[in-house]
Protein backbone atom coordinates (compact mmCIF):
# COMPACT_ATOMS: atom_id res chain seq x y z
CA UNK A 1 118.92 -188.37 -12.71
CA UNK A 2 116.68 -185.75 -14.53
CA UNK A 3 113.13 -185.73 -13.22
CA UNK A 4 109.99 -183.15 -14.00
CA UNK A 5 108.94 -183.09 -10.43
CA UNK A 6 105.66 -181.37 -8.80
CA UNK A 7 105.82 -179.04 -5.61
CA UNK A 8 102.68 -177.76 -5.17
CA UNK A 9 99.19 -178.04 -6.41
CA UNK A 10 97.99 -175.17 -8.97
CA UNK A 11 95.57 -174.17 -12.07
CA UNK A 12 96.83 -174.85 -14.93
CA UNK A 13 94.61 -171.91 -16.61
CA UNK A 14 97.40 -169.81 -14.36
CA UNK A 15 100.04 -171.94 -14.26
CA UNK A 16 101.45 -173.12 -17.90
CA UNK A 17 104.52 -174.94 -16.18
CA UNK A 18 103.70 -177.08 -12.94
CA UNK A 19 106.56 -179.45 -13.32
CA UNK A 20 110.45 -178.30 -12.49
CA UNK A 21 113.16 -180.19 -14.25
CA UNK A 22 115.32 -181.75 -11.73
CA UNK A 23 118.39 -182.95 -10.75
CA UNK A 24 118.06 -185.83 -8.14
CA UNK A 25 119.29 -189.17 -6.92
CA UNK A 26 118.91 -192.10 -8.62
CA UNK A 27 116.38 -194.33 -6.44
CA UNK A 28 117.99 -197.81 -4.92
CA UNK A 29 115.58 -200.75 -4.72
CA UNK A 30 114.89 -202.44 -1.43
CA UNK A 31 114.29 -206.39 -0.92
CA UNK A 32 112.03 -207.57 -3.95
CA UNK A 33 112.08 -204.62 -5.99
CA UNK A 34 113.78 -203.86 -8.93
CA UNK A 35 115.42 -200.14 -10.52
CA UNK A 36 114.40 -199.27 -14.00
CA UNK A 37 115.96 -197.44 -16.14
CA UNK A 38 112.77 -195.45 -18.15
CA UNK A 39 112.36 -195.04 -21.86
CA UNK A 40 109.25 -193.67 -22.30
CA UNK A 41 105.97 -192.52 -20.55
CA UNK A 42 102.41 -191.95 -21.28
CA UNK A 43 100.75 -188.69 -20.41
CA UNK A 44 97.59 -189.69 -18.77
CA UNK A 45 94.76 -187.08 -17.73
CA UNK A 46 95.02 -188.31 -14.35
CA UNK A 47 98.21 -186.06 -14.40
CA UNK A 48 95.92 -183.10 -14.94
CA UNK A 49 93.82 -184.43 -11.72
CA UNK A 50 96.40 -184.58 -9.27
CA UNK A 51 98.43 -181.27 -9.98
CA UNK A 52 94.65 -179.11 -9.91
CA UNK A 53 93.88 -181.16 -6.59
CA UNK A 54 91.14 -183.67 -8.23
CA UNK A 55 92.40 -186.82 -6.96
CA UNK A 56 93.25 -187.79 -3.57
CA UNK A 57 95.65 -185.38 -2.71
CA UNK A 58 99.20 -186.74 -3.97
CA UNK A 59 102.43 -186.81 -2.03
CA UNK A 60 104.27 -183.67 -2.65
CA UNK A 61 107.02 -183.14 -4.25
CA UNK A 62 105.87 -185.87 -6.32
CA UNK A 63 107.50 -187.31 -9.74
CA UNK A 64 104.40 -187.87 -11.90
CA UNK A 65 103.68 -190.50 -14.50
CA UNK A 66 102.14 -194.21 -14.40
CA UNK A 67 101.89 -195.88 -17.73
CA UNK A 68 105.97 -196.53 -17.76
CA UNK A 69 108.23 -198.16 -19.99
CA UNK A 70 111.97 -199.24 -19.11
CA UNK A 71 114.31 -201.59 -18.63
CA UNK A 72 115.66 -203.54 -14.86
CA UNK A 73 119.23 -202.09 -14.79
CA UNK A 74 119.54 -203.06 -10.86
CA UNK A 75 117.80 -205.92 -8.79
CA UNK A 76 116.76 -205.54 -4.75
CA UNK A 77 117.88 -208.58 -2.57
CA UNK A 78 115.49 -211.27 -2.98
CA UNK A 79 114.33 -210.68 -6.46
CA UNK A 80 113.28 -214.24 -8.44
CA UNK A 81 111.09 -212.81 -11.52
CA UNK A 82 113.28 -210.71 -13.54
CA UNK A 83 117.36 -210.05 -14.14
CA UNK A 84 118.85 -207.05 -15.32
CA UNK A 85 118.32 -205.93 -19.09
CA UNK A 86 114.72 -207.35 -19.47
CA UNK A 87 112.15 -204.52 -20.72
CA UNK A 88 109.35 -204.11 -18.16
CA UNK A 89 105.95 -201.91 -17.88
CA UNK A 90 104.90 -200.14 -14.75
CA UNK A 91 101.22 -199.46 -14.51
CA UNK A 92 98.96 -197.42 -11.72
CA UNK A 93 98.62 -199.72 -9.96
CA UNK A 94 102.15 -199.53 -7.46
CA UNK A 95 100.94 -201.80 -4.66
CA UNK A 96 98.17 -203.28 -2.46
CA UNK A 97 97.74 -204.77 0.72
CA UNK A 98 97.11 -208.67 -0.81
CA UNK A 99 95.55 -209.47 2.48
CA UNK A 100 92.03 -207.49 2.51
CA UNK A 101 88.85 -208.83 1.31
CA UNK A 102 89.14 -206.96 -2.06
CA UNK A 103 92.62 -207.77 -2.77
CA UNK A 104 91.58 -211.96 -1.62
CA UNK A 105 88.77 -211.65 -3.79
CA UNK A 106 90.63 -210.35 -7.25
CA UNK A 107 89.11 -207.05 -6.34
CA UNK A 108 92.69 -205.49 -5.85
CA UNK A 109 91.71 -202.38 -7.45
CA UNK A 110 89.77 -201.45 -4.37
CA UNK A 111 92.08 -202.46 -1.98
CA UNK A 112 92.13 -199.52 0.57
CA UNK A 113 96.07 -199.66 0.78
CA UNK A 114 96.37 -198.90 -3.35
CA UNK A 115 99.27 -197.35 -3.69
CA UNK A 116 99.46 -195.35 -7.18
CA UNK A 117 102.36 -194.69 -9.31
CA UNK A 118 103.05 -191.29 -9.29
CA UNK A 119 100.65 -190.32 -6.83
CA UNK A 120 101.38 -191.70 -3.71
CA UNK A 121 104.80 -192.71 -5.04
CA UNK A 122 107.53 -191.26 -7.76
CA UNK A 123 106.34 -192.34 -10.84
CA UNK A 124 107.44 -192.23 -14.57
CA UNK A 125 108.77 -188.74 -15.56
CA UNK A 126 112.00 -189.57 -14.58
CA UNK A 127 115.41 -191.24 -15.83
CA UNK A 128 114.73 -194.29 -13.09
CA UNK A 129 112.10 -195.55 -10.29
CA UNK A 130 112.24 -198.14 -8.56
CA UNK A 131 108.89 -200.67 -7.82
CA UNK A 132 108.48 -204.26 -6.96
CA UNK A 133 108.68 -207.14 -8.80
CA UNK A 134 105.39 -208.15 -8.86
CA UNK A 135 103.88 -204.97 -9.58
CA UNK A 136 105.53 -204.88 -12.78
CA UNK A 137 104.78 -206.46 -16.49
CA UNK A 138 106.63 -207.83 -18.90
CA UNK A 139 106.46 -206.08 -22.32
CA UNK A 140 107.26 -208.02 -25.47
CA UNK A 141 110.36 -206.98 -27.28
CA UNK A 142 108.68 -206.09 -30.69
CA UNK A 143 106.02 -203.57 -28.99
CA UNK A 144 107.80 -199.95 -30.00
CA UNK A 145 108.01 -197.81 -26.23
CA UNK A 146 106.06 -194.72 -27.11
CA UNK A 147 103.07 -197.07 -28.54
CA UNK A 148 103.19 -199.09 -25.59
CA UNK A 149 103.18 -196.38 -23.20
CA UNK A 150 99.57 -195.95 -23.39
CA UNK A 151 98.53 -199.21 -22.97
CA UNK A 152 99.90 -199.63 -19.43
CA UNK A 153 96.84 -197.23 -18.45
CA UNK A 154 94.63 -195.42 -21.28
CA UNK A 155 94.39 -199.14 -23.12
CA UNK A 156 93.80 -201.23 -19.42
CA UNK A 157 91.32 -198.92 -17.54
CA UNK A 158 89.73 -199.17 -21.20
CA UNK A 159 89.40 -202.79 -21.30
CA UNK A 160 88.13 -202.93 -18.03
CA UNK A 161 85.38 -200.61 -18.80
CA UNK A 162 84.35 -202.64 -22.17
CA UNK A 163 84.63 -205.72 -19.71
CA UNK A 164 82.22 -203.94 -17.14
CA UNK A 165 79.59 -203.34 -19.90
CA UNK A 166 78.60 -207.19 -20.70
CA UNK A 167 79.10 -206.55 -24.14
CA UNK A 168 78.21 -208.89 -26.62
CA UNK A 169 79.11 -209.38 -30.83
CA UNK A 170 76.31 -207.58 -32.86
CA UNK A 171 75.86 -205.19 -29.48
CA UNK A 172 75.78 -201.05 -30.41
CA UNK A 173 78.83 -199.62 -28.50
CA UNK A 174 78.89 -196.06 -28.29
CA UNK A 175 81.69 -193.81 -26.73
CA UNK A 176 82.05 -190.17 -25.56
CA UNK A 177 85.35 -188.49 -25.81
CA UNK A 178 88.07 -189.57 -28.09
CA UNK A 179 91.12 -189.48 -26.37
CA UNK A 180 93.79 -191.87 -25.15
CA UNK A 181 91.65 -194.52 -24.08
CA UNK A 182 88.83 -194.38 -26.15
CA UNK A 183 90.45 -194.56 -29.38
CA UNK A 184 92.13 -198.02 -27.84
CA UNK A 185 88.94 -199.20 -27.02
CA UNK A 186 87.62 -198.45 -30.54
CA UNK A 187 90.71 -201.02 -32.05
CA UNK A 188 89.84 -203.36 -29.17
CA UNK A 189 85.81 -203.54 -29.58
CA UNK A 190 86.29 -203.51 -33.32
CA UNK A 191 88.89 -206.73 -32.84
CA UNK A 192 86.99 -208.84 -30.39
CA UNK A 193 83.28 -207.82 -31.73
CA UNK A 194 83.36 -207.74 -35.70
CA UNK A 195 79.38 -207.38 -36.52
CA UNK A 196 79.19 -204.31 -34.14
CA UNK A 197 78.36 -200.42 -34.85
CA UNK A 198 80.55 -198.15 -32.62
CA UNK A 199 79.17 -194.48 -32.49
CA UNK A 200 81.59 -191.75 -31.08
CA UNK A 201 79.99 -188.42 -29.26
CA UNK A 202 83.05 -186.29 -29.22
CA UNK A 203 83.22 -181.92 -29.02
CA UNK A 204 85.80 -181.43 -31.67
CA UNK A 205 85.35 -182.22 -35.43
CA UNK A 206 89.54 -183.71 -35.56
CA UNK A 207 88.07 -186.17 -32.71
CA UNK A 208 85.49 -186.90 -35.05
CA UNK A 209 87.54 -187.68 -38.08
CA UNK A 210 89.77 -189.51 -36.37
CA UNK A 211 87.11 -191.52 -35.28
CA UNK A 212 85.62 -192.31 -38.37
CA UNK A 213 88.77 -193.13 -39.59
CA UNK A 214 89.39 -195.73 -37.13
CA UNK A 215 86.08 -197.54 -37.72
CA UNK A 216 83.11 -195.83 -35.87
CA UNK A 217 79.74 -196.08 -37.83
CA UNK A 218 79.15 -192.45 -36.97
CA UNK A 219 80.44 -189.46 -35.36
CA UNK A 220 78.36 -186.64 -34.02
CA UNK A 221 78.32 -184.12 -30.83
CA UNK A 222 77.32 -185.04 -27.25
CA UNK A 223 74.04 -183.61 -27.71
CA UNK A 224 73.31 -185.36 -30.56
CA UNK A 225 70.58 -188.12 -30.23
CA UNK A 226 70.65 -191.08 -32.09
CA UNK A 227 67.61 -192.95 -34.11
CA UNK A 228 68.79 -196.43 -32.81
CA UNK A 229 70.02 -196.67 -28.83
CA UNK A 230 73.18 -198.25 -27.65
CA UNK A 231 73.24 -201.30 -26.00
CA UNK A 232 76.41 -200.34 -24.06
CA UNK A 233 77.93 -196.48 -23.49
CA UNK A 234 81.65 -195.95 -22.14
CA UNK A 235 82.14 -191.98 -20.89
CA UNK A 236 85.88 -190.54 -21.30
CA UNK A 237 85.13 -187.60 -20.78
CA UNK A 238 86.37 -185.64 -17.16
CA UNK A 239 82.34 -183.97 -17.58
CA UNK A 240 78.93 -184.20 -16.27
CA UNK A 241 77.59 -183.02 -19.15
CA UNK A 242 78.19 -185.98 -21.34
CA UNK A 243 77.05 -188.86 -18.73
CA UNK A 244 73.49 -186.97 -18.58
CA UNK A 245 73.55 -187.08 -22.82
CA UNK A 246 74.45 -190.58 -22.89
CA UNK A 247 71.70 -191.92 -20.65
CA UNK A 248 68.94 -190.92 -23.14
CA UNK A 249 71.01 -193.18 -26.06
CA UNK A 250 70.82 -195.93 -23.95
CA UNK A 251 68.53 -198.85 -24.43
CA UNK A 252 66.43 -200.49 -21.70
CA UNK A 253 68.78 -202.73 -19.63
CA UNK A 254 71.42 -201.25 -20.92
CA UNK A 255 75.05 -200.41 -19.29
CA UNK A 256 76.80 -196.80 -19.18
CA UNK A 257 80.44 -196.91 -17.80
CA UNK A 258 82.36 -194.06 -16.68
CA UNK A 259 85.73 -194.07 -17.57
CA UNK A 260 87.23 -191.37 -15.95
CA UNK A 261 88.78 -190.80 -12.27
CA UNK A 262 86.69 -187.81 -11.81
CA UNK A 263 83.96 -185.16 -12.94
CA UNK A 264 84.86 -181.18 -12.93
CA UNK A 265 83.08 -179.40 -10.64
CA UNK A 266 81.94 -176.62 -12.91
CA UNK A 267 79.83 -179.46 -15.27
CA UNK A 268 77.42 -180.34 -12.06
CA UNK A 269 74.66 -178.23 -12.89
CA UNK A 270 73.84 -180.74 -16.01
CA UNK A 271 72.66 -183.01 -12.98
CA UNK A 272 69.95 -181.00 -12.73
CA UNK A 273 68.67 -181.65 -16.15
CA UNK A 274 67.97 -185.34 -15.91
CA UNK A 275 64.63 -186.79 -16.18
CA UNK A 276 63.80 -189.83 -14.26
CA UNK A 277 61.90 -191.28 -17.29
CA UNK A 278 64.23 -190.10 -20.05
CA UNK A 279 67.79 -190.65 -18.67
CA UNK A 280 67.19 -193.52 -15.44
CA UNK A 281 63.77 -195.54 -16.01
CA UNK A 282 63.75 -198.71 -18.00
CA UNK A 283 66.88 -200.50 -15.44
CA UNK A 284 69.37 -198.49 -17.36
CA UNK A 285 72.62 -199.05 -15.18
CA UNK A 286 75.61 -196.51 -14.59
CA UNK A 287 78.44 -198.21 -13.14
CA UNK A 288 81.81 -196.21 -12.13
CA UNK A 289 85.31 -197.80 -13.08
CA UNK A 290 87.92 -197.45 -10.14
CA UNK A 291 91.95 -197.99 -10.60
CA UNK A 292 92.54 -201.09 -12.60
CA UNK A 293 94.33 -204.67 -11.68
CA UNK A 294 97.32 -206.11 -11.99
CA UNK A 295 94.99 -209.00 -14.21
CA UNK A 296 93.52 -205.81 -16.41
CA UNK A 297 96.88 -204.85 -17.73
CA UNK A 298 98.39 -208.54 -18.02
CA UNK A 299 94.90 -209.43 -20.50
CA UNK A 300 94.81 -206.08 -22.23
CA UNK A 301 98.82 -206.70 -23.01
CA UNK A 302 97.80 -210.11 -24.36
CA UNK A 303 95.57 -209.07 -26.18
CA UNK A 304 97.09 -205.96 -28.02
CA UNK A 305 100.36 -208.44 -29.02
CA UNK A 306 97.38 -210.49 -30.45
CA UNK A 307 95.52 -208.27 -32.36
CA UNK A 308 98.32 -206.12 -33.48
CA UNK A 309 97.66 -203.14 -31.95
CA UNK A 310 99.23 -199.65 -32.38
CA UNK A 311 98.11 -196.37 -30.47
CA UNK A 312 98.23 -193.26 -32.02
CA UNK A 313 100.75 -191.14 -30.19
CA UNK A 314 102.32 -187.60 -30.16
CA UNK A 315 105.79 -187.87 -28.58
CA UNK A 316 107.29 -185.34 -26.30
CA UNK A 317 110.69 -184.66 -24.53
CA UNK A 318 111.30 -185.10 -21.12
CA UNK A 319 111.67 -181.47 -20.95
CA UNK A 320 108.61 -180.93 -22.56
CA UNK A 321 105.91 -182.53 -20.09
CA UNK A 322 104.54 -179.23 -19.09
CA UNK A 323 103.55 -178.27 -22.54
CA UNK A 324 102.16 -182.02 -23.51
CA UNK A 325 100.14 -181.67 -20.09
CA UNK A 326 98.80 -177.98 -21.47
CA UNK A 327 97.90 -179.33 -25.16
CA UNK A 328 96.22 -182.43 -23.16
CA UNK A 329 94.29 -179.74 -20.75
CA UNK A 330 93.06 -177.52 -24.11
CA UNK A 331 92.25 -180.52 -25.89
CA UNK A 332 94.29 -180.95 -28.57
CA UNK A 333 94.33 -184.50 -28.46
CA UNK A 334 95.00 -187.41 -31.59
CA UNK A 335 95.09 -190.73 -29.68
CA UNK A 336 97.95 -190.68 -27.09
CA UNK A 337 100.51 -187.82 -25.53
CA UNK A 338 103.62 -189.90 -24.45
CA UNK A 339 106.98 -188.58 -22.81
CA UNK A 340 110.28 -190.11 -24.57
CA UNK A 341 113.03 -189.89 -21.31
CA UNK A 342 116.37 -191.69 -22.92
């Protein structure tokens, strides 16, 4: 099978090509998992994360990719839940423990044996992988595989953050960065909360647009502060920067979420600028998505066949992950990067 495979961890301001295209074996599935056959796969910024060494360090050589699309071609001894030909989703969620306290409590997410799809194991920028049964999803047949792509992570972790935030119908939502996820929680918000204002603090003016043309109220920089607070802030952005700028929009009691599996280093110094009485007094409350569930993805999915929804995407070849990962790195972002492998 062909593969874009990572050796070694690098800068991508040095290093415009950090995936090889390989030639490798097709993986065979164990007892209870299943092969699949891949037909497309989102281009999450996570990606970015683990190749400059932001994550937990990933297995090397690692196949990258977790918000998968394909088809069972092969079943593992023991398999009961699917048969070969059904179209199935693979998420970031690879495994967990299902014994711990987190996993017994619904709290899989932070189950200290999470396994990650291509992190800890091969993931999605690849012909095939192979994963187990019940860490899969089934995706309804008239959901089109590059627009579903980015709903296995960008549209879940998303919904879990708008969950995390208490949010209520008439509520001001307000979101920094417009990216993959944030332009899917946009849809979502406007779907299941019709009388609310969603404001949009984005860098780039295209961001903006495209914001404004999706629904939001209002569209203006990260430094820009608002005449009426939110009730609820969601941060996309991989900055300090915006989390300190989003505190002083927030009303009393209200809830910022970060979105995002980590902070650069170089944005720390905005730390610094905070005022206790400005950004933290009043019971404003910052709370810190991690990973999402197996239950995230399975509601978000239900809910997107509900409401109809379809992500704006930019599709790339196989071939061509290295240069979606560098336009994703610069910014030059409308909705969703996603890899088409058949």
């Amino acid at each position: 099978m062909r593969a874009m495979d990572l050796t070694t961890l690098c800068d991508l301001a040095n290093n415009q090509t950090p995936l090889n295209l390989m030639e490798m074996l097709e993986p065979i599935p164990v007892k209870g998992e299943v092969l699949v056959k891949v037909s497309a796969c989102g281009v999450c910024h996570t990606e970015l994360d683990e190749i400059e060494g932001r994550t937990p360090p990933p297995r090397l050589p690692i196949i990258p990719g977790h918000q998968v699309i394909s088809r069972v071609v092969e079943t593992g001894s023991g398999v009961e839940t699917y048969t070969v030909g059904e179209r199935v989703g693979v998420a970031w969620i690879y495994s967990t423990c299902g014994s711990c306290k987190f996993c017994q409590a619904g709290d899989e997410n932070l189950c200290p044996h999470f396994l990650a799809t291509g992190r800890d194991v091969n993931g999605g920028y690849a012909q095939y992988l192979t994963v187990h049964e019940h860490f899969t999803f089934r995706i309804p047949e008239h959901f089109i595989d590059a627009e579903v792509g980015p709903m296995m992570c960008a549209g879940a972790i998303g919904y879990r953050s708008l969950r995390l935030t208490g949010f209520k119908d008439g509520h001001n939502l307000g979101l920094t960065g417009f990216g993959a996820s944030a332009h899917l929680v946009l849809k979502l918000a406007r779907y299941l909360y019709p009388r609310s204002d969603i404001h949009v603090f984005c860098r780039d003016e295209g961001e903006r647009a495209f914001a404004k043309e999706l629904g939001a109220v209002w569209a203006g920089d990260i430094a820009d502060e608002l005449p009426i607070e939110m009730d609820a802030i969601i941060d996309t952005m991989p900055a300090w920067r915006p989390v300190v700028e989003a505190l002083k929009n927030l009303k009393s009691g209200g809830w910022l979420v970060i979105n995002a599996i980590r902070k650069e280093e170089i944005d720390k110094e905005y730390l610094q600028w905070m005022d206790y009485p400005t950004h933290l007094w009043m019971e404003k409350e910052i709370k810190r998505v991690a990973n999402v569930s197996r239950k995230d993805v399975s509601e978000f999915l239900a809910l997107a066949e509900a409401m109809g929804i379809q992500p704006e995407v930019q599709e790339f070849s196989l071939e061509e992950a290295n240069r979606a990962l560098i336009e994703l790195e610069s910014r030059k972002i409308r909705g969703a990067k996603v890899l088409r492998i058949d």
